[in-house]
N, C-alpha and C. Protein backbone atom coordinates (compact mmCIF):
# COMPACT_ATOMS: atom_id res chain seq x y z
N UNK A 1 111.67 79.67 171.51
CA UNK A 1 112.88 79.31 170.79
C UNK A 1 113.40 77.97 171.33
N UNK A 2 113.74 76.59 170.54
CA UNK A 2 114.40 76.04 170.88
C UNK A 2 115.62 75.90 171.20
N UNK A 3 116.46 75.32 172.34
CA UNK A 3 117.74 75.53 172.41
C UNK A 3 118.62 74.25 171.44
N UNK A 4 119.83 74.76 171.38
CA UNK A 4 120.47 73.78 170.53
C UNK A 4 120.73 72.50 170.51
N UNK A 5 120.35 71.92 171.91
CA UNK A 5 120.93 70.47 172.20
C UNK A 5 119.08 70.08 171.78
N UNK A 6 118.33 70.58 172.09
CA UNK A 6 116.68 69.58 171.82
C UNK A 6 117.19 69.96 170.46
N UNK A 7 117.64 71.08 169.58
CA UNK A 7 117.31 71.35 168.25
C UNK A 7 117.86 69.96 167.79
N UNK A 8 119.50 69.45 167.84
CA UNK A 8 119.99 68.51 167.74
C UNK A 8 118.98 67.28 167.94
N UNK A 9 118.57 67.12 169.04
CA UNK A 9 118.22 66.34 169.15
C UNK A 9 117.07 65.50 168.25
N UNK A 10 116.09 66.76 168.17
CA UNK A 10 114.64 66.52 167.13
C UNK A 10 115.32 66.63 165.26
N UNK A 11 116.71 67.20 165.37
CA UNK A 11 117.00 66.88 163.54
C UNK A 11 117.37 65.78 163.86
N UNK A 12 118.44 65.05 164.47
CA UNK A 12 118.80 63.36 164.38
C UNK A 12 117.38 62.55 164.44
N UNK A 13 116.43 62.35 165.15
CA UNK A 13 115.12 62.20 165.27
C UNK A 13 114.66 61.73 163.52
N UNK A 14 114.66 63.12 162.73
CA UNK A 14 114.09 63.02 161.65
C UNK A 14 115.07 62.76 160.69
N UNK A 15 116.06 62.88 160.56
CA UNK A 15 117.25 62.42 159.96
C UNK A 15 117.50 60.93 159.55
N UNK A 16 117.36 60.30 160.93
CA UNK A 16 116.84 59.06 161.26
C UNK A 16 115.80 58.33 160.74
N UNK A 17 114.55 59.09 160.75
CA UNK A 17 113.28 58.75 160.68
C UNK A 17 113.42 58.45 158.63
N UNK A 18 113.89 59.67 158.30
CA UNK A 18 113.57 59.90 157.11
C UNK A 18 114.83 59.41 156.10
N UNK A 19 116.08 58.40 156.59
CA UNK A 19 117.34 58.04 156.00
C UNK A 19 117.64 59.35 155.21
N UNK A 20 117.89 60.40 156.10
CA UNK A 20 118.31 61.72 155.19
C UNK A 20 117.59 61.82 154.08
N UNK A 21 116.55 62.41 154.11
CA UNK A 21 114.83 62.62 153.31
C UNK A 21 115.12 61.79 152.35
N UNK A 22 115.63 60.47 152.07
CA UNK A 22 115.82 59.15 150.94
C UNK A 22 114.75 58.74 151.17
N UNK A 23 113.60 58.57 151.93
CA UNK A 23 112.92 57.72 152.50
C UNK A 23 111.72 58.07 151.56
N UNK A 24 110.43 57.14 151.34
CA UNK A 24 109.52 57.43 150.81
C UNK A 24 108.42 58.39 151.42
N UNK A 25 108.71 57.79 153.57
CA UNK A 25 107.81 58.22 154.15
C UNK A 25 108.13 59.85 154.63
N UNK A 26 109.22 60.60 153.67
CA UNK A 26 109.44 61.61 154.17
C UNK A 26 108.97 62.54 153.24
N UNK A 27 108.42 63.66 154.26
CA UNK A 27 107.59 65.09 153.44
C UNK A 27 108.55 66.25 153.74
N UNK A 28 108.01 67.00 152.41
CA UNK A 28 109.00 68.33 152.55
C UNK A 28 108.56 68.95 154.16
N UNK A 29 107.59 69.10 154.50
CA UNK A 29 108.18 69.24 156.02
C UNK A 29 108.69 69.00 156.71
N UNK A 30 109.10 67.53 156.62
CA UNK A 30 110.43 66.90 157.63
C UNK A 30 111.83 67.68 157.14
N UNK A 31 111.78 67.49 156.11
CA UNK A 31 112.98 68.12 155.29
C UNK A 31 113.32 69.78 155.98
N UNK A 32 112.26 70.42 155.92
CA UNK A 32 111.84 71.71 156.17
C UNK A 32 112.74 72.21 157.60
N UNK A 33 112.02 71.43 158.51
CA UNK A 33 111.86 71.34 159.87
C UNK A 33 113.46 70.76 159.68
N UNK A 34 113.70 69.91 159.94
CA UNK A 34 115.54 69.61 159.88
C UNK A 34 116.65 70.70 159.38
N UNK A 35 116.21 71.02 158.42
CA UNK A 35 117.12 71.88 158.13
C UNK A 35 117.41 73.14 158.90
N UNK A 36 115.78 73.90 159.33
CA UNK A 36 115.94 74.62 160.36
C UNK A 36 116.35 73.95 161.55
N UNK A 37 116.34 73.47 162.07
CA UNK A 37 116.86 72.59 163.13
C UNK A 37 118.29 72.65 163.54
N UNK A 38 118.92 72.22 162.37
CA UNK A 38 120.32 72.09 162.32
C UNK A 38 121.08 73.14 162.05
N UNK A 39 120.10 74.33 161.46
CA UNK A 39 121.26 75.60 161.79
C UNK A 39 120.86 76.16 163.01
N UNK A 40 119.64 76.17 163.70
CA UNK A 40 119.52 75.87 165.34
C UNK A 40 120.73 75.39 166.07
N UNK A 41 121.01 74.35 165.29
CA UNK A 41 121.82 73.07 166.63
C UNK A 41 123.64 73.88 165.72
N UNK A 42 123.48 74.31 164.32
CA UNK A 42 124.96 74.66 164.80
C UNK A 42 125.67 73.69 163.58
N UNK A 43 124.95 72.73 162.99
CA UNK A 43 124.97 71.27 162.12
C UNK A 43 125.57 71.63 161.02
N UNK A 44 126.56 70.55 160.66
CA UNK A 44 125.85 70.62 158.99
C UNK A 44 125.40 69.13 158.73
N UNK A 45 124.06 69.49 158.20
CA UNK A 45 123.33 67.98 158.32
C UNK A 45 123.74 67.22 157.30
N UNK A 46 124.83 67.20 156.20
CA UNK A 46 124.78 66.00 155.66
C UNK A 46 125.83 65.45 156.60
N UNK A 47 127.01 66.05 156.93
CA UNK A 47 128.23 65.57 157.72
C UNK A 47 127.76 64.85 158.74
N UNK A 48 126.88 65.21 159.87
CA UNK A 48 126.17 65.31 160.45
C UNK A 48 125.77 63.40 160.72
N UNK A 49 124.74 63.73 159.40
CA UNK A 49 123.86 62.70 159.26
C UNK A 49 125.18 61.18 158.70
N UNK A 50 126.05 61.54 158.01
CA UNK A 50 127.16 60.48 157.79
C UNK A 50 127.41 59.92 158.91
N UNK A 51 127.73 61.13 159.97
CA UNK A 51 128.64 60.42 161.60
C UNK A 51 127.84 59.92 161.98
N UNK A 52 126.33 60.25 162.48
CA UNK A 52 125.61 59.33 162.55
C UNK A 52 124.78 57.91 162.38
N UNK A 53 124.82 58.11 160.76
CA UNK A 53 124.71 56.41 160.75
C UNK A 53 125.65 55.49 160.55
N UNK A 54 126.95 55.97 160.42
CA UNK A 54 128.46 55.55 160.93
C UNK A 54 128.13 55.11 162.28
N UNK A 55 128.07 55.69 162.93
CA UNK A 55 128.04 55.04 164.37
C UNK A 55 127.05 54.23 165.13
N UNK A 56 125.75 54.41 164.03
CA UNK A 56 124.59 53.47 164.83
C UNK A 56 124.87 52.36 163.81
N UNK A 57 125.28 52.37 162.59
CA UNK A 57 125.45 50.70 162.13
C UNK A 57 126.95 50.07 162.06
N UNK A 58 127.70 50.80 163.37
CA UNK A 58 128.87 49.97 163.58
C UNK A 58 128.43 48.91 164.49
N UNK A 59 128.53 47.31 163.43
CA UNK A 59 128.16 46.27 164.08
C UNK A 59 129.27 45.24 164.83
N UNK A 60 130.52 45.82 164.08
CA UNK A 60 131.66 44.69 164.05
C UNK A 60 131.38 43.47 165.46
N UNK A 61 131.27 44.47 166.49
CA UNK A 61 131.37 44.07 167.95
C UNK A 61 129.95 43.30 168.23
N UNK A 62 129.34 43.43 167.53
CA UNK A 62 127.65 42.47 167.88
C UNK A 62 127.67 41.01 167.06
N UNK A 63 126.90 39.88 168.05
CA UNK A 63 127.04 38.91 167.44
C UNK A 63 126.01 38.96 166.29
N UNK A 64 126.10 38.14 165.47
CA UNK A 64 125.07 37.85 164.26
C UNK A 64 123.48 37.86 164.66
N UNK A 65 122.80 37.31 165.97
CA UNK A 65 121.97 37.11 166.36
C UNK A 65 121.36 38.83 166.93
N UNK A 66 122.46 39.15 167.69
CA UNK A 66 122.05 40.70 167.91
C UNK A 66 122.17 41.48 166.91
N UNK A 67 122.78 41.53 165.77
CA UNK A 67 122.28 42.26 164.39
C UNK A 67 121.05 42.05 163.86
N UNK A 68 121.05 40.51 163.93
CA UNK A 68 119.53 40.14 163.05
C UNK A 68 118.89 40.78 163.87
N UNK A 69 118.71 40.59 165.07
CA UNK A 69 117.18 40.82 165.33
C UNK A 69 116.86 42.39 166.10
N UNK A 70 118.14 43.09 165.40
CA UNK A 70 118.24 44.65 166.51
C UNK A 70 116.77 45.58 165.26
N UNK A 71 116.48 45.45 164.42
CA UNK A 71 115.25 45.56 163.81
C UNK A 71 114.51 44.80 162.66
N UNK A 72 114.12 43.78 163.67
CA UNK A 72 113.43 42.58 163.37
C UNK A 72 112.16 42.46 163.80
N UNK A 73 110.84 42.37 162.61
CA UNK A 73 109.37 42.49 163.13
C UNK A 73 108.62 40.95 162.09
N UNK A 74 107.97 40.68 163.09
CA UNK A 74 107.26 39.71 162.55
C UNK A 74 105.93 40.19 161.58
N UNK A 75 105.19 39.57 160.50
CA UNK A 75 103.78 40.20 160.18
C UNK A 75 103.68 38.80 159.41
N UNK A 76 102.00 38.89 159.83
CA UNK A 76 100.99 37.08 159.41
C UNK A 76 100.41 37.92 157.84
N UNK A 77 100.82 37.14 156.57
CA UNK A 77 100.43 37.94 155.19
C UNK A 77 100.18 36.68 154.72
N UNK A 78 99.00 36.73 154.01
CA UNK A 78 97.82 35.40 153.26
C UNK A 78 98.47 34.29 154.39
N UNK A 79 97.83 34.45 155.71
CA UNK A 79 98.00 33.27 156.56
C UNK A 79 99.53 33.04 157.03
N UNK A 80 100.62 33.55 156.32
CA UNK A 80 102.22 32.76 156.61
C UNK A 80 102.78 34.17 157.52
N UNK A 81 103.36 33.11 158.49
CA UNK A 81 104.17 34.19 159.17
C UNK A 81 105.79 34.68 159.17
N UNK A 82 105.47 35.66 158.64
CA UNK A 82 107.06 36.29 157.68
C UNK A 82 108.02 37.37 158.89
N UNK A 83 108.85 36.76 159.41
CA UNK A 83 109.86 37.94 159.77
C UNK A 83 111.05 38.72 158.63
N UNK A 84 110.96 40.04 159.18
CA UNK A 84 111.47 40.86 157.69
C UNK A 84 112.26 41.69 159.20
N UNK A 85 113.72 41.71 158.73
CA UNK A 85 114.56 42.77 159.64
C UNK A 85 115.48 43.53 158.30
N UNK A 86 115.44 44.53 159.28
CA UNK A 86 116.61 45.99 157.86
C UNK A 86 117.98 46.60 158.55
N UNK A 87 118.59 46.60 157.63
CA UNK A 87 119.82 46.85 158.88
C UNK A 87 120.11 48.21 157.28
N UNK A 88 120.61 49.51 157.70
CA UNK A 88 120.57 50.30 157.13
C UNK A 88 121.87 51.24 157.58
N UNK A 89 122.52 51.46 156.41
CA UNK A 89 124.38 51.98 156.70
C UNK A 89 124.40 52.30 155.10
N UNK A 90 125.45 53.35 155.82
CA UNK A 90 126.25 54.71 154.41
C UNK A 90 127.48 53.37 153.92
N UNK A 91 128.01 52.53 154.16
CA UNK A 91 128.92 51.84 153.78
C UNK A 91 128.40 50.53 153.54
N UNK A 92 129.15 50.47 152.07
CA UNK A 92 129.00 49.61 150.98
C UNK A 92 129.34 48.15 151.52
N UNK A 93 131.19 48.01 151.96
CA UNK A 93 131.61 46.93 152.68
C UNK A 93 130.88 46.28 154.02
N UNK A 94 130.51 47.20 154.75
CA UNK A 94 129.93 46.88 155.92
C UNK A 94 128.65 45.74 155.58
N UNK A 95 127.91 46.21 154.32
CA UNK A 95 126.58 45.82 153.79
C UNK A 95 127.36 44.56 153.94
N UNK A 96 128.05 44.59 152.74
CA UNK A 96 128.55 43.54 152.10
C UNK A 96 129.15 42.13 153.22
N UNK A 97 129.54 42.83 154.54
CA UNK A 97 130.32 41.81 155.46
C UNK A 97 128.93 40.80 156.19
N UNK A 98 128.08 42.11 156.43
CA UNK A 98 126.68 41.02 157.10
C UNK A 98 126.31 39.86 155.53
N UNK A 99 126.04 40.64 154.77
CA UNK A 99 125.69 39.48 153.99
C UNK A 99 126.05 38.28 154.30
N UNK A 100 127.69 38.25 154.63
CA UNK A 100 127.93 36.90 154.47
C UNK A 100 127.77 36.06 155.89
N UNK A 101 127.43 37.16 156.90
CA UNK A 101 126.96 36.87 157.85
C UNK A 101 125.83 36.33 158.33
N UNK A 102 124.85 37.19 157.98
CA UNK A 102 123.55 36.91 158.16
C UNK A 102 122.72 35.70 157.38
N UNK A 103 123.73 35.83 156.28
CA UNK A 103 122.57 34.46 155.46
C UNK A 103 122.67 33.21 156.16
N UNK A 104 123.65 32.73 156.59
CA UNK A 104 123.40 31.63 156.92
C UNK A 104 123.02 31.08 158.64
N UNK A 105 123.18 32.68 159.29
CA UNK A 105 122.31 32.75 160.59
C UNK A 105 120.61 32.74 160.19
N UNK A 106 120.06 33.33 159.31
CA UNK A 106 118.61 33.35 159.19
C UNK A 106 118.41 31.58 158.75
N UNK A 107 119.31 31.21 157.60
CA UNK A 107 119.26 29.62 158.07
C UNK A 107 118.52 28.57 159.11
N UNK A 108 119.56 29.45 160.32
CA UNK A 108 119.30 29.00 161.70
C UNK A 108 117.82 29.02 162.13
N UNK A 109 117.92 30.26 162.11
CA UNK A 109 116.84 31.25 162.71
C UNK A 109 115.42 31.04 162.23
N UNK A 110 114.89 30.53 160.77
CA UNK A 110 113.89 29.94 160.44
C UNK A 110 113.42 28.87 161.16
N UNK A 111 114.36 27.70 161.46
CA UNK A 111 114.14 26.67 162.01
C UNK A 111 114.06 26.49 163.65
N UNK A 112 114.16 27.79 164.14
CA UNK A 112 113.62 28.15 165.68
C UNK A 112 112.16 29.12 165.77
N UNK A 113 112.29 29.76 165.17
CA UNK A 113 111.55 30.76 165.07
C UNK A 113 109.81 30.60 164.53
N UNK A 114 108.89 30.75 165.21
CA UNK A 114 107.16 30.21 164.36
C UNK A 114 107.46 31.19 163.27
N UNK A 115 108.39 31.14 161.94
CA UNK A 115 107.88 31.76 161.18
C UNK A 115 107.64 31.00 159.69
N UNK A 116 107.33 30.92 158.66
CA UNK A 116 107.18 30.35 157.21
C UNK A 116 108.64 31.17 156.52
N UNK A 117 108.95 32.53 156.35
CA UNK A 117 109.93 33.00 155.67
C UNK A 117 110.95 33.74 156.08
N UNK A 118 112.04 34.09 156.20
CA UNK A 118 112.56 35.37 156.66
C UNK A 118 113.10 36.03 155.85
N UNK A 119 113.28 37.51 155.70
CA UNK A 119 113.54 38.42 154.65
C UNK A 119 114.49 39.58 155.78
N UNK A 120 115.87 39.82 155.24
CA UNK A 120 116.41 41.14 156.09
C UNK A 120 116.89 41.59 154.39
N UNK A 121 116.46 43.23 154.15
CA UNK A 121 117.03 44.18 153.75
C UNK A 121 118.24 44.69 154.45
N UNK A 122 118.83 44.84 153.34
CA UNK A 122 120.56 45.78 153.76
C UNK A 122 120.22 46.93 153.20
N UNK A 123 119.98 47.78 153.74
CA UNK A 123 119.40 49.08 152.81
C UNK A 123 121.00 50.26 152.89
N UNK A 124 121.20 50.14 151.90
CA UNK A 124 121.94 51.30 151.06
C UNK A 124 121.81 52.17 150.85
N UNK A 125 122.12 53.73 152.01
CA UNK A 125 121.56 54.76 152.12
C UNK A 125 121.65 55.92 151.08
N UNK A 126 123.04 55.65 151.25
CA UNK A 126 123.90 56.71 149.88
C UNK A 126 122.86 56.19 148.83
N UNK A 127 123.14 54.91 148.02
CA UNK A 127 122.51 54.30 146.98
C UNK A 127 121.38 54.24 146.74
N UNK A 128 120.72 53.83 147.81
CA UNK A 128 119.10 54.01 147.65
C UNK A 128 118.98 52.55 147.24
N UNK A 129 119.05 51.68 147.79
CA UNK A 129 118.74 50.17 146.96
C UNK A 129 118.71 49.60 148.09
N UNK A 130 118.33 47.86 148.13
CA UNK A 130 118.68 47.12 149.30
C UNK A 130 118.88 45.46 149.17
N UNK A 131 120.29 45.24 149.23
CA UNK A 131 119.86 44.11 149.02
C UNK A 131 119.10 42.91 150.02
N UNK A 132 118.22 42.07 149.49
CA UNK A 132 117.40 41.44 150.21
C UNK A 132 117.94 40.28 150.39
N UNK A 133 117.66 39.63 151.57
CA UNK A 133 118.42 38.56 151.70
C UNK A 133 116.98 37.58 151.66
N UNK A 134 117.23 36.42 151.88
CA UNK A 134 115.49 35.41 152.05
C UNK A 134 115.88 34.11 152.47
N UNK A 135 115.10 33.40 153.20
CA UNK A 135 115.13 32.13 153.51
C UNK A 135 113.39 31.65 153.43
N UNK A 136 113.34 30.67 153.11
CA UNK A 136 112.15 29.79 153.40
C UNK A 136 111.09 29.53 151.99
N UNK A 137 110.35 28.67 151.93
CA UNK A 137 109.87 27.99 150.51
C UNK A 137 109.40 29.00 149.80
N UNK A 138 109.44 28.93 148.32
CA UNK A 138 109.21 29.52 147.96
C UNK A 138 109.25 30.87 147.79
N UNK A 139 110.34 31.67 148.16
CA UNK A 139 110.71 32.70 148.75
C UNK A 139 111.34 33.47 147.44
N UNK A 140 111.97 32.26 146.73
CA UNK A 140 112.74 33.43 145.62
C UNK A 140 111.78 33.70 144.64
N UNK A 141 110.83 32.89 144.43
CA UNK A 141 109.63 32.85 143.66
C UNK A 141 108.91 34.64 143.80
N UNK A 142 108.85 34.62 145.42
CA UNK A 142 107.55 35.29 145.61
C UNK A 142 108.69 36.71 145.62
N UNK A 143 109.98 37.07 145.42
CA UNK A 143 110.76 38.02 145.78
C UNK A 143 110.80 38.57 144.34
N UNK A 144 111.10 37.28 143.16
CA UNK A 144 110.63 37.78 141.80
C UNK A 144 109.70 38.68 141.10
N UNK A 145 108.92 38.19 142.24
CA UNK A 145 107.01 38.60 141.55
C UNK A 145 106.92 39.73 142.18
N UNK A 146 107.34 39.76 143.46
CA UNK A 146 107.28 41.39 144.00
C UNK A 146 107.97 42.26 143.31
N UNK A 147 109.22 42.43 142.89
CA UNK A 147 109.74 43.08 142.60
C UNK A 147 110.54 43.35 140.90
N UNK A 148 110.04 42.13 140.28
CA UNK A 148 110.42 42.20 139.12
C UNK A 148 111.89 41.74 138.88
N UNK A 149 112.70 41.76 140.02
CA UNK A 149 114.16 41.14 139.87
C UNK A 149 114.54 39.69 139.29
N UNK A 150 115.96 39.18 139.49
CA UNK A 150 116.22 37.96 139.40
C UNK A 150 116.64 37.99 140.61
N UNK A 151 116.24 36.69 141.37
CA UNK A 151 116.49 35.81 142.86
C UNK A 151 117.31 35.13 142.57
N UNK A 152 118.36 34.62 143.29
CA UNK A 152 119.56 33.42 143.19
C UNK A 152 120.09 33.82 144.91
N UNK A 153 120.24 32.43 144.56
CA UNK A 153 121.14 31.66 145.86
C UNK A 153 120.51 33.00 147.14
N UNK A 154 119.32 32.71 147.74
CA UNK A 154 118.88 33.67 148.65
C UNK A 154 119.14 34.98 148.89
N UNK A 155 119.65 35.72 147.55
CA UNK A 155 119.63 37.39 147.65
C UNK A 155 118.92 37.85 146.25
N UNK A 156 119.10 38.72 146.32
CA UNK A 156 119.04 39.91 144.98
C UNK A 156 118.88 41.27 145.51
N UNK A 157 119.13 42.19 144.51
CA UNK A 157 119.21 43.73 144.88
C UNK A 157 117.98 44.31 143.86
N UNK A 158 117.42 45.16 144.76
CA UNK A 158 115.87 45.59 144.61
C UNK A 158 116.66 47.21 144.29
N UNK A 159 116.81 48.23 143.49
CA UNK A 159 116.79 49.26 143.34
C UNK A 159 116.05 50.15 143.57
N UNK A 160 115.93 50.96 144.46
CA UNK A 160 114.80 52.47 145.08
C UNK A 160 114.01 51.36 146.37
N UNK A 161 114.62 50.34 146.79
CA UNK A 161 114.27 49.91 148.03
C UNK A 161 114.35 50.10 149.16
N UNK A 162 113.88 51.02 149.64
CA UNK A 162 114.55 51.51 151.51
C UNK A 162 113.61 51.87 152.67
N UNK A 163 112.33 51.42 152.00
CA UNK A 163 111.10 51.65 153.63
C UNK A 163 110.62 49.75 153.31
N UNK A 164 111.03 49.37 154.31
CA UNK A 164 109.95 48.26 154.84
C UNK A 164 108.48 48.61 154.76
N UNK A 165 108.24 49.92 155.66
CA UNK A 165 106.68 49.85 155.98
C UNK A 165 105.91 50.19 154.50
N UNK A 166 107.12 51.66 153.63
CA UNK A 166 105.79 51.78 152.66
C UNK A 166 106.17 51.20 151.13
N UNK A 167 107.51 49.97 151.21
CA UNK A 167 107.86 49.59 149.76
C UNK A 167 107.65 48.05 150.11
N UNK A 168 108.36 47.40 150.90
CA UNK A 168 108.44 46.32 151.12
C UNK A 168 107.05 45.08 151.09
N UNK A 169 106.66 45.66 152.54
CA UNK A 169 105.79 44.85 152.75
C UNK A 169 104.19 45.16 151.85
N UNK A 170 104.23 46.38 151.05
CA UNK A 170 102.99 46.09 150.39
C UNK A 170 102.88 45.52 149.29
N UNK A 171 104.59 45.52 148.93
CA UNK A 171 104.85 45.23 147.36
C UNK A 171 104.73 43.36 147.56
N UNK A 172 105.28 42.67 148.71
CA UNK A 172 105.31 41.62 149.24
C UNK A 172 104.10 41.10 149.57
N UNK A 173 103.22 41.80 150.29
CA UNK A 173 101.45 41.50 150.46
C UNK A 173 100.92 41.18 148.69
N UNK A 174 101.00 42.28 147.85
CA UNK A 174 100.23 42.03 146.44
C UNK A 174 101.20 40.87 145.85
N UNK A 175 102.78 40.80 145.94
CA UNK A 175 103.11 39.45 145.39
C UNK A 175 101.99 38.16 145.71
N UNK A 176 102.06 38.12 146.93
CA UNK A 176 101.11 36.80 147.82
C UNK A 176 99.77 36.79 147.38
N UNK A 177 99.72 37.50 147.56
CA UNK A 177 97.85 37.98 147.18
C UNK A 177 97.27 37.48 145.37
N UNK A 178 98.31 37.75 144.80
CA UNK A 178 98.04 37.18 143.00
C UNK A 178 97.93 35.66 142.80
């Protein structure tokens, strides 16, 4: 039998893992497993899961530089080297405040950084969407073609966007690749 504080511990784990089973990369067993978990731990996992990413994407107090790059990964796609960071929160405003933050730090940040593009998702948990932010040539071009949207002035909002590993970057690889 697990006790209640690991039970806690392994549902936030997957809670986490899986943006409250929103995620693409999540299986009804994660789902499964959490739920037992959390009447283990005592939970109620949507409340639960709110306080939680309430409190891991309270940024107010971090500078712009420690937001960008608190999940920020580089990857080399048809030769160019693209950094893509996601910053992921239940609140709408919060999204909305980095925006005006972050765009014109990645600005910066291209022109230090060995990379060709940079891309941070604001992923919208409740919503399920994300808006994308972009810097570097050709960027709104290739954000079009991935995703079918309209690009302007270095954003647009991608609808059912919220895994980097299994929406983003493959949909972004076959843009490049055509």
């Amino acid at each position: 039998m697990i006790d209640k504080v690991t039970a806690g511990l392994l549902c936030s784990a997957i809670i986490s893992d899986t943006l409250l089973f929103r995620s693409p990369t999540c299986t009804p067993i994660d789902k499964n497993a959490a739920l037992a978990l959390a009447d283990i731990a005592g939970i109620s996992i949507e409340r639960y899961a709110k306080d939680m990413f309430t409190a891991g994407s309270n940024l107010k107090n971090k500078s712009d530089d420690e937001v960008f790059h608190q999940d920020y990964k580089k990857f080399t796609i048809e030769e160019k080297r693209i950094g893509v960071g996601q910053i992921s929160s239940m609140d709408e405003n919060e999204l909305a405040d980095l925006q005006k933050r972050l765009l014109p730090h990645m600005k910066k940040v291209i022109e230090k950084e060995d990379v060709d593009m940079i891309f941070v998702l604001l992923t919208n948990i409740i919503g399920e969407s994300s808006t994308v932010l972009f810097v570097g040539e050709d960027t709104d071009v290739l954000v079009q073609k991935a995703f079918g949207v309209t690009a302007k002035d270095s954003v647009t909002m991608v609808e059912g966007l919220i895994s980097r590993k299994k929406q983003f970057i493959p949909s972004l690889t076959q843009a490049m690749r055509e």
